[in-house]
PDB file of N, CA and C in Angstrom:
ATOM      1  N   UNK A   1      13.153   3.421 -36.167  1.00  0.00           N
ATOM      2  CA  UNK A   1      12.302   2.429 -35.543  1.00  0.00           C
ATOM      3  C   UNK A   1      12.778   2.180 -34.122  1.00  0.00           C
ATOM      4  N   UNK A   2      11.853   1.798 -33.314  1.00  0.00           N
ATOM      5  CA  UNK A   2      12.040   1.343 -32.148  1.00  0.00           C
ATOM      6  C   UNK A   2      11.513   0.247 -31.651  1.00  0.00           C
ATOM      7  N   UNK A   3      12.051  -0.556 -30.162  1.00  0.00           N
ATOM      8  CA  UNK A   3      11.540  -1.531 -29.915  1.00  0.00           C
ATOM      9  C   UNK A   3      11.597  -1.093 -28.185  1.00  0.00           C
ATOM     10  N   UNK A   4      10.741  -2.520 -27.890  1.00  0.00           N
ATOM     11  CA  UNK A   4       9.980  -2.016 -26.539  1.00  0.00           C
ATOM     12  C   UNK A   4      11.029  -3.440 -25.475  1.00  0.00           C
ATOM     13  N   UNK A   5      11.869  -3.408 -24.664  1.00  0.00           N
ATOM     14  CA  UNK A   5      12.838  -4.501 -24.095  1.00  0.00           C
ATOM     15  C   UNK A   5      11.839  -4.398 -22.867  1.00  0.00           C
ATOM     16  N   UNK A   6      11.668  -5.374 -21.894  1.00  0.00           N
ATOM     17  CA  UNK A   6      11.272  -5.488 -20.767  1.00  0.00           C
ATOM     18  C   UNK A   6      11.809  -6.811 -20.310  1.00  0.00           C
ATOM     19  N   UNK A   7      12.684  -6.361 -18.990  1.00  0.00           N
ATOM     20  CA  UNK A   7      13.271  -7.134 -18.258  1.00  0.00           C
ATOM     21  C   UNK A   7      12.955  -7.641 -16.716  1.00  0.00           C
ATOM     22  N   UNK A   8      12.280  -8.637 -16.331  1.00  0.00           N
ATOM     23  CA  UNK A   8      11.920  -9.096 -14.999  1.00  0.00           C
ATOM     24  C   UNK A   8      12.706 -10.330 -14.212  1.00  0.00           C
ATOM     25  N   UNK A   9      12.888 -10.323 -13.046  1.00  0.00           N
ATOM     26  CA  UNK A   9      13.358 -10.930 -12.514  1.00  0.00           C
ATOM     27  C   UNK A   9      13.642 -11.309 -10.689  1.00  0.00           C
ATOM     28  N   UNK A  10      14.455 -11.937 -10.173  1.00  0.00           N
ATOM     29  CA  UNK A  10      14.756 -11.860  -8.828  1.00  0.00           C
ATOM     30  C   UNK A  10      16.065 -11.102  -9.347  1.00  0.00           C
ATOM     31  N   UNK A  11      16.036  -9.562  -8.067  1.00  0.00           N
ATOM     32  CA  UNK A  11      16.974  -8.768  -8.671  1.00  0.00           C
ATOM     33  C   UNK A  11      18.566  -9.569  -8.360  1.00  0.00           C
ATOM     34  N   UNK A  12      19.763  -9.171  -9.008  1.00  0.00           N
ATOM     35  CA  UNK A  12      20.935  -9.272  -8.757  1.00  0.00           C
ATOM     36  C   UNK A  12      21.772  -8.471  -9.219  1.00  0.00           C
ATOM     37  N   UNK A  13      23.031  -8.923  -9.339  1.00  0.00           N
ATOM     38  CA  UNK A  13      23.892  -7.439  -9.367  1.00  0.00           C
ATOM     39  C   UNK A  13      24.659  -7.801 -11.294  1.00  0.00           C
ATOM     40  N   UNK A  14      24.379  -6.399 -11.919  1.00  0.00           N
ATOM     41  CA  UNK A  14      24.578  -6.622 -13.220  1.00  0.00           C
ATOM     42  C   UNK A  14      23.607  -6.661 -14.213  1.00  0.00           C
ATOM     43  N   UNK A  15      22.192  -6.476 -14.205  1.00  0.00           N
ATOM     44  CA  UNK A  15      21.077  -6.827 -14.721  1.00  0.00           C
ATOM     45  C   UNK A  15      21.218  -5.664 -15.932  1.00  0.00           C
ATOM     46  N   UNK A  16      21.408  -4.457 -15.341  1.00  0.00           N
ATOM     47  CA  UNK A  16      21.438  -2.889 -16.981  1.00  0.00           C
ATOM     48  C   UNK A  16      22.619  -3.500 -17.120  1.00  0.00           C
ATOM     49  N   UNK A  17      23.913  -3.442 -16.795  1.00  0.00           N
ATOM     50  CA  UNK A  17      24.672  -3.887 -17.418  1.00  0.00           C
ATOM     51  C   UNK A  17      25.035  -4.499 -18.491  1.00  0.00           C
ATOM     52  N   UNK A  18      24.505  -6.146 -18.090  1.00  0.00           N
ATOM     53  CA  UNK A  18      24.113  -7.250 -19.411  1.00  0.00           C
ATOM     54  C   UNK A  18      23.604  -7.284 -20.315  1.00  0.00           C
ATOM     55  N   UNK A  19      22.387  -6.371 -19.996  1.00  0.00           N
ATOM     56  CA  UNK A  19      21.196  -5.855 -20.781  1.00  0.00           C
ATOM     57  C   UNK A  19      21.884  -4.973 -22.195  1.00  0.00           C
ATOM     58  N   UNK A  20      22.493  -3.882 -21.447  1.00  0.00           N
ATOM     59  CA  UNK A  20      22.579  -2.848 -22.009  1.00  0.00           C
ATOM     60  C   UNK A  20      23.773  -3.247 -23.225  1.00  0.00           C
ATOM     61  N   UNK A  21      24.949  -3.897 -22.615  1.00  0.00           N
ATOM     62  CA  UNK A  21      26.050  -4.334 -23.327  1.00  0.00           C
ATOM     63  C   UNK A  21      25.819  -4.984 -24.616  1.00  0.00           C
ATOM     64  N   UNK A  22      24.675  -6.001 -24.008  1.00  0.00           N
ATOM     65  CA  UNK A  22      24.009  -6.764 -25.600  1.00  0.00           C
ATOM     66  C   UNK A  22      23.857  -6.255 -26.530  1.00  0.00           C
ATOM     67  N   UNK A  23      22.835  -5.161 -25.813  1.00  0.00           N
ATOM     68  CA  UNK A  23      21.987  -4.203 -26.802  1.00  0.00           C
ATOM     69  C   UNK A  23      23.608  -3.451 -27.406  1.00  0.00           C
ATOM     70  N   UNK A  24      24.498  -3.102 -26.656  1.00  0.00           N
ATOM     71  CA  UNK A  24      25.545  -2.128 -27.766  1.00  0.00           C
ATOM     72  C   UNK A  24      26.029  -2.726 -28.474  1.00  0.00           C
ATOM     73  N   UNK A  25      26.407  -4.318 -28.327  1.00  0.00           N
ATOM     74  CA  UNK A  25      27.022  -5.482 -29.431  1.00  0.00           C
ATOM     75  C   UNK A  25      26.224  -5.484 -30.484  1.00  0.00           C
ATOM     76  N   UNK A  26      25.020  -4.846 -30.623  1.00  0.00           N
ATOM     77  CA  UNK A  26      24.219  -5.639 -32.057  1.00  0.00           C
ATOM     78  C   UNK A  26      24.054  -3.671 -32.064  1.00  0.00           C
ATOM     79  N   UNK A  27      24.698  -2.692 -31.749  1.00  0.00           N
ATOM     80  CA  UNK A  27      24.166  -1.602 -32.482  1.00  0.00           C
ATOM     81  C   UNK A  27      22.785  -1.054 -32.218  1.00  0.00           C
ATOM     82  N   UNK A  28      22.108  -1.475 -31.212  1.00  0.00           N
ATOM     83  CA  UNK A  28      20.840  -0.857 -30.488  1.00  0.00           C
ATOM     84  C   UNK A  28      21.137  -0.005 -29.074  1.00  0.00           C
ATOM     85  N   UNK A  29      20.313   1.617 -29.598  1.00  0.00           N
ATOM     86  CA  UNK A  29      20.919   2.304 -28.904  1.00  0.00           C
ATOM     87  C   UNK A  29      19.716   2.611 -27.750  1.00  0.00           C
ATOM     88  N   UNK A  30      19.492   2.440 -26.457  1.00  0.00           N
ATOM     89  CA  UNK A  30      19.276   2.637 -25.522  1.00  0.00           C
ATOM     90  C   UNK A  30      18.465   4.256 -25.349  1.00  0.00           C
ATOM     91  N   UNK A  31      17.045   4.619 -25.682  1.00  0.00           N
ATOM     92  CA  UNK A  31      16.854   5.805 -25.829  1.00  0.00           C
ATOM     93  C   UNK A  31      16.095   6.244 -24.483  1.00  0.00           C
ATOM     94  N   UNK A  32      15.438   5.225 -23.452  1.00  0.00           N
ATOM     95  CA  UNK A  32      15.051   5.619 -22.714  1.00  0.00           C
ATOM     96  C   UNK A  32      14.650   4.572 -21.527  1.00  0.00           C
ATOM     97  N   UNK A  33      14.954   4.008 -20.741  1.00  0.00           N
ATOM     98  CA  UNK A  33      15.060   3.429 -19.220  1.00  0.00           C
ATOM     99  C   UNK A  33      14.277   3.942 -17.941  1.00  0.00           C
ATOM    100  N   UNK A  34      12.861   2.904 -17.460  1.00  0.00           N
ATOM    101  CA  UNK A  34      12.665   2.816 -15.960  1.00  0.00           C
ATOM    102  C   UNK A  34      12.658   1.436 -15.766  1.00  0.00           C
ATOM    103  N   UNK A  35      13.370   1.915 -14.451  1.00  0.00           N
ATOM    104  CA  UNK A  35      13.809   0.225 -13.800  1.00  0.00           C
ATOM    105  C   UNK A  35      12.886   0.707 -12.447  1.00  0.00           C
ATOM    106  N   UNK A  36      13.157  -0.228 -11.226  1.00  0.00           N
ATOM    107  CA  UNK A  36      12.424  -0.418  -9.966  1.00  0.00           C
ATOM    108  C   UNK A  36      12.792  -1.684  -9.254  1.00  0.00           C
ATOM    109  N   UNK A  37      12.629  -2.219  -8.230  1.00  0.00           N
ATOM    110  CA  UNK A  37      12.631  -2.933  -7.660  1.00  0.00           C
ATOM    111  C   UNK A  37      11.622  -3.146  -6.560  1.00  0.00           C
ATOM    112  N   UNK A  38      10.661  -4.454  -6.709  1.00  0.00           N
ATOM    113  CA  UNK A  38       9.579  -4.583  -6.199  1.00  0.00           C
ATOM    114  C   UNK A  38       9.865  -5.489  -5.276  1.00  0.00           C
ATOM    115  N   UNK A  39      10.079  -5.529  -3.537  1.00  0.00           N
ATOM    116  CA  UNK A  39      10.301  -6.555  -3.086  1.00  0.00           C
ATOM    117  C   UNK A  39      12.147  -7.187  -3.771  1.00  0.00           C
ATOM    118  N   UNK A  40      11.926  -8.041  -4.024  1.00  0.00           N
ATOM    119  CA  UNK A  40      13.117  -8.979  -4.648  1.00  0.00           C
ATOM    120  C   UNK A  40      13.297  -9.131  -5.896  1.00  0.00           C
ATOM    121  N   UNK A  41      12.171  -8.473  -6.435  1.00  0.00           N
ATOM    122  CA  UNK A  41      12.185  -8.371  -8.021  1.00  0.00           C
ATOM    123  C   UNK A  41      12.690  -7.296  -9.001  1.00  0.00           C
ATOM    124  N   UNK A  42      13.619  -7.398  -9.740  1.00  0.00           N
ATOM    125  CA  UNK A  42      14.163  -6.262 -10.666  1.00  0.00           C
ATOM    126  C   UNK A  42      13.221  -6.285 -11.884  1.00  0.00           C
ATOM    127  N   UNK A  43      12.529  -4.757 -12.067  1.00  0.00           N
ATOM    128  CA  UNK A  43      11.744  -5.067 -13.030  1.00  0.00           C
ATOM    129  C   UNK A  43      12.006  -3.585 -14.144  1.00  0.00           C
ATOM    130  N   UNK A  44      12.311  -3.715 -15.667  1.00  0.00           N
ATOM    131  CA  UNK A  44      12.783  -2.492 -16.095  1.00  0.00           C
ATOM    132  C   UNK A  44      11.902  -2.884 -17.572  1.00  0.00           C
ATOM    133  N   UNK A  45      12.279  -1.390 -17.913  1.00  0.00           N
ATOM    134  CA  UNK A  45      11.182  -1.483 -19.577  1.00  0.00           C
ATOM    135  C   UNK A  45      12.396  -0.408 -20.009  1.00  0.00           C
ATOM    136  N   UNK A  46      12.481  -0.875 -21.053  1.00  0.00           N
ATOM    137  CA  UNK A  46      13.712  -0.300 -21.832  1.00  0.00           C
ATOM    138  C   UNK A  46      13.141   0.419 -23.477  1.00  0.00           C
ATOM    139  N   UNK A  47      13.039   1.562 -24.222  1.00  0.00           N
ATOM    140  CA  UNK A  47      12.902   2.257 -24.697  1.00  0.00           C
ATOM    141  C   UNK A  47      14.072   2.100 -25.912  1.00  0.00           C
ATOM    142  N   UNK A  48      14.206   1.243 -27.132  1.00  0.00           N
ATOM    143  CA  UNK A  48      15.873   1.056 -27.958  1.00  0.00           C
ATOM    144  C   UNK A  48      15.499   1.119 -29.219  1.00  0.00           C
ATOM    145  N   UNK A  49      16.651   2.474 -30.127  1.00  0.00           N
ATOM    146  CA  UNK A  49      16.236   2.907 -31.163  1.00  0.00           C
ATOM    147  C   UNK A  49      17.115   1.183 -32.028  1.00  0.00           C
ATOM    148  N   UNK A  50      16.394   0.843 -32.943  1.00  0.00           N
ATOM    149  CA  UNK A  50      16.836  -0.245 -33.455  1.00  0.00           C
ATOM    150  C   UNK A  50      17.027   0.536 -35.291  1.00  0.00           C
ATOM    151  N   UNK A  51      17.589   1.508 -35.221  1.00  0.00           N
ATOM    152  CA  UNK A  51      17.773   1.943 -36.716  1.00  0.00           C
ATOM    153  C   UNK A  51      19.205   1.358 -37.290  1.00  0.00           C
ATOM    154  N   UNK A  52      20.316   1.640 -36.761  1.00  0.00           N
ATOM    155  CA  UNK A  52      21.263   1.076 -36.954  1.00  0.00           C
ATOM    156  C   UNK A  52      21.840  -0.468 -36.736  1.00  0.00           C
ATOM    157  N   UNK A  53      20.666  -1.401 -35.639  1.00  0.00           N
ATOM    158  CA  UNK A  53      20.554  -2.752 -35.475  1.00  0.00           C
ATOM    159  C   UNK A  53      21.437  -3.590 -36.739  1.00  0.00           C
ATOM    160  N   UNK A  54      22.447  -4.278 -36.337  1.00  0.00           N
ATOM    161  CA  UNK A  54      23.792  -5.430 -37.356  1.00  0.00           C
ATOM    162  C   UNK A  54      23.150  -6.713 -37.475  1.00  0.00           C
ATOM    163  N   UNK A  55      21.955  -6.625 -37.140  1.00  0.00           N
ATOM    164  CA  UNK A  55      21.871  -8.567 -37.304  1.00  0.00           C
ATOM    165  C   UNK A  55      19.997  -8.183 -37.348  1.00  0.00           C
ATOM    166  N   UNK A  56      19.442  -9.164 -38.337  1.00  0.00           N
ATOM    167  CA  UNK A  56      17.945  -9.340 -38.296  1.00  0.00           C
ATOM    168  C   UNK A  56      17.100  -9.593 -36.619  1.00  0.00           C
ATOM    169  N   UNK A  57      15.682  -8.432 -36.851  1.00  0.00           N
ATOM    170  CA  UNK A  57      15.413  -7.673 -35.613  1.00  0.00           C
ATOM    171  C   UNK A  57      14.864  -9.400 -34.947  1.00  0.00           C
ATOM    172  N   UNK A  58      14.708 -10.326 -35.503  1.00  0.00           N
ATOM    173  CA  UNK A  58      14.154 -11.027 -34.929  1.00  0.00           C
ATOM    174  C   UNK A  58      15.043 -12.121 -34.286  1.00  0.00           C
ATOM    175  N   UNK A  59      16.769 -12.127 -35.204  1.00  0.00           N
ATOM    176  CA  UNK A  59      17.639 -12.531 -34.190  1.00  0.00           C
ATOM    177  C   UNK A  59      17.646 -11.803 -32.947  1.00  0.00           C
ATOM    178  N   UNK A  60      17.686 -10.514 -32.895  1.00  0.00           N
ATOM    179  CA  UNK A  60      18.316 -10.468 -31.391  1.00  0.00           C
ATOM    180  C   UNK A  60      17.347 -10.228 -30.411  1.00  0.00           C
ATOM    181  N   UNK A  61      15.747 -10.634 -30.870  1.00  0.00           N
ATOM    182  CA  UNK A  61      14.491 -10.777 -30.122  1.00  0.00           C
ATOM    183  C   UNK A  61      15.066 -11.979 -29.422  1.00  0.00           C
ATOM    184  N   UNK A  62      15.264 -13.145 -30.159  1.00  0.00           N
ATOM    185  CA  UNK A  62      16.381 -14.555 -29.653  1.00  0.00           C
ATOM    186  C   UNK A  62      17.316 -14.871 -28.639  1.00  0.00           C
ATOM    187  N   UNK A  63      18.019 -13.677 -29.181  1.00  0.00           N
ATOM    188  CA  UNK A  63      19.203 -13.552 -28.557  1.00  0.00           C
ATOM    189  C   UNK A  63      19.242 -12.864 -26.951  1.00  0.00           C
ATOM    190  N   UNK A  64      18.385 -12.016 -26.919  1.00  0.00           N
ATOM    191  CA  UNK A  64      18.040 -11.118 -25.708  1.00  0.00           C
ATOM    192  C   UNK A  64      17.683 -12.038 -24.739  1.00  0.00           C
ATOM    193  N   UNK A  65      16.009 -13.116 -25.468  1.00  0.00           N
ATOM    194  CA  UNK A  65      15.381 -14.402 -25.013  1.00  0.00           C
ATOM    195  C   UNK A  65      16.568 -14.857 -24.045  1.00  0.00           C
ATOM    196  N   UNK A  66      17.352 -15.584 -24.684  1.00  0.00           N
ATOM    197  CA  UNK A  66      18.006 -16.645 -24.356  1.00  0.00           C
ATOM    198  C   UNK A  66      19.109 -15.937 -23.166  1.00  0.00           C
ATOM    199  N   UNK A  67      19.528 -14.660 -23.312  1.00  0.00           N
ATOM    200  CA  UNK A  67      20.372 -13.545 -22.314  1.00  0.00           C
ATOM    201  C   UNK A  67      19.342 -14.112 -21.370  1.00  0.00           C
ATOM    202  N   UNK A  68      18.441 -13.687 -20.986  1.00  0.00           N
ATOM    203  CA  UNK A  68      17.464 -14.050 -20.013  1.00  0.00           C
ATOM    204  C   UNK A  68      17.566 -14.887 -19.293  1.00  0.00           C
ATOM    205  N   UNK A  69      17.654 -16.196 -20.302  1.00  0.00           N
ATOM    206  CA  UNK A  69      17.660 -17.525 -19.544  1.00  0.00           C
ATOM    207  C   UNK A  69      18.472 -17.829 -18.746  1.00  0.00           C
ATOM    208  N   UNK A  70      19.315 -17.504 -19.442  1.00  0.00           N
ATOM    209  CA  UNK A  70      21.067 -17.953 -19.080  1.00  0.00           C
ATOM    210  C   UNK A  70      21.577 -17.172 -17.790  1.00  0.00           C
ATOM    211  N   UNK A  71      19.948 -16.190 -17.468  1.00  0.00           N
ATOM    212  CA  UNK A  71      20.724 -15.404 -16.105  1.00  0.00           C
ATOM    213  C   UNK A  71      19.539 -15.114 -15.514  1.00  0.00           C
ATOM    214  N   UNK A  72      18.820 -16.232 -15.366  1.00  0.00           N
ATOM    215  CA  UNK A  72      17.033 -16.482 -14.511  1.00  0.00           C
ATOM    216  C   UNK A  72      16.376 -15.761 -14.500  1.00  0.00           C
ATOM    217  N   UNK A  73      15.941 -14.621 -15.947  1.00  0.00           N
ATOM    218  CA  UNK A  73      15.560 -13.731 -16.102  1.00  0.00           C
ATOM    219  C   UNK A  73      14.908 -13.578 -16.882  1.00  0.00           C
ATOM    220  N   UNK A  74      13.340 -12.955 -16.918  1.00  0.00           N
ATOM    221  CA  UNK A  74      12.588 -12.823 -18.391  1.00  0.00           C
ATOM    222  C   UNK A  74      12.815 -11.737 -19.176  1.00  0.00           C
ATOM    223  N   UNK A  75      13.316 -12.107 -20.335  1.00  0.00           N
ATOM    224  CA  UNK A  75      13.464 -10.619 -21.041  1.00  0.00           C
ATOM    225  C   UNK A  75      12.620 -11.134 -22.545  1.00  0.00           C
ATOM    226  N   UNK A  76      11.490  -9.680 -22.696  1.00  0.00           N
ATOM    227  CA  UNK A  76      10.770 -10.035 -24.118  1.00  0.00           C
ATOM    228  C   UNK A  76      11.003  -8.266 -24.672  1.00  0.00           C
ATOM    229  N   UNK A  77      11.178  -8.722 -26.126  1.00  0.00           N
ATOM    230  CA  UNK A  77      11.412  -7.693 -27.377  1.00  0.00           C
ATOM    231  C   UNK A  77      11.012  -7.714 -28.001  1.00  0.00           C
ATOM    232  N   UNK A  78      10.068  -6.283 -27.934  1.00  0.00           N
ATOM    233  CA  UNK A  78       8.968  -6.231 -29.278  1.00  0.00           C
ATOM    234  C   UNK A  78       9.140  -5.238 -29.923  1.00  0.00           C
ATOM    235  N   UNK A  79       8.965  -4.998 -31.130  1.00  0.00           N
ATOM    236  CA  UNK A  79       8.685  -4.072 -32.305  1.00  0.00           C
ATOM    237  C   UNK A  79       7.969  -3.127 -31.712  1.00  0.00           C
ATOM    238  N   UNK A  80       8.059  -1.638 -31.902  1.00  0.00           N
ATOM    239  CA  UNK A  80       7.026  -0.591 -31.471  1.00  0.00           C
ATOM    240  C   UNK A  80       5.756  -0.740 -32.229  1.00  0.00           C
ATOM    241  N   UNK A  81       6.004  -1.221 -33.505  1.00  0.00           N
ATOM    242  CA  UNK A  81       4.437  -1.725 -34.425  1.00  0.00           C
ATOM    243  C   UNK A  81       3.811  -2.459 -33.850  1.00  0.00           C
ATOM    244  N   UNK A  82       4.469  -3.773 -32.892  1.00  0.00           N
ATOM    245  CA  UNK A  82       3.675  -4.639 -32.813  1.00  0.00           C
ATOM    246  C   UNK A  82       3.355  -4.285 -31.062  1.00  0.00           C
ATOM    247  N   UNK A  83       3.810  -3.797 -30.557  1.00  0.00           N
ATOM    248  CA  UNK A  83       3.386  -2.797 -29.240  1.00  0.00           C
ATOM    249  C   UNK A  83       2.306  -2.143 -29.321  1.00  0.00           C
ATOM    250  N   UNK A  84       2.539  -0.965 -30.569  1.00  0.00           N
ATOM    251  CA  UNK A  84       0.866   0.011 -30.710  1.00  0.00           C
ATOM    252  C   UNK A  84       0.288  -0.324 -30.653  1.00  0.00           C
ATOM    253  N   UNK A  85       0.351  -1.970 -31.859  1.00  0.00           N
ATOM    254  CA  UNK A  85      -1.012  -2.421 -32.178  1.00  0.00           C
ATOM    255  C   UNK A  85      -1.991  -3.155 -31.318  1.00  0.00           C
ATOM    256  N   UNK A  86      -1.162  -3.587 -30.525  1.00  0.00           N
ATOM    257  CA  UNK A  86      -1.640  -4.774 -29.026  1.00  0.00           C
ATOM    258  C   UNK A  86      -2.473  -3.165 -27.951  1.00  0.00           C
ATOM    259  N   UNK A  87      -1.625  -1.882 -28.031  1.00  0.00           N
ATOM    260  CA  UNK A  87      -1.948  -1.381 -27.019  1.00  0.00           C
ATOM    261  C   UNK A  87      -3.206  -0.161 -27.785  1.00  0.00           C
ATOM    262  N   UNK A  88      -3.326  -0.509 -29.031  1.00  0.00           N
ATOM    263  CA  UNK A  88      -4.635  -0.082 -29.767  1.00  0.00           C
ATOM    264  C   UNK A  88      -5.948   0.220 -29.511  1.00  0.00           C
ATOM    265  N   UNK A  89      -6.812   0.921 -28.742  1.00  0.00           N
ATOM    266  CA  UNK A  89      -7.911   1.201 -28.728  1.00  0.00           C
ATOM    267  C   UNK A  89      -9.049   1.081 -29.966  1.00  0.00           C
TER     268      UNK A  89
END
């Protein structure tokens, strides 16, 4: 299984970093990354196999959330199910 990370923000220094570290603390492995910078804004979509994931997928939907906050940053985590289905024809 996979999930879909997308991270926005005013860029600063450390953003994959934080991101990424989280994601290795809970066992989500990082399968595919584009980042950019628009103006002042760091903006990335992150690609993370969640098969081996240590903690329920909807804690670290939470947990990512709140990473965000705590560093003036929007970060949302979705299920690839619930991705298709939104991006469904």
């Amino acid at each position: 299984m996979q999930a879909v990370i997308s991270v926005t923000g005013k860029d600063s220094i450390g953003i994959i970093a934080k991101t990424s570290n989280k994601c290795a603390e809970h066992n989500v492995n990082i399968v595919d990354v584009s980042q950019t910078i628009l103006q002042d804004y760091f903006v990335m979509i992150m690609l993370a196999d969640i098969d081996n994931i240590n903690i329920p997928f909807s804690e670290f939907v939470d947990i990512m959330s709140e990473m965000g906050k705590a560093n003036n940053l929007e970060i949302h985590t979705m299920h690839e199910d619930i991705f298709n289905s939104m991006h469904r024809i």
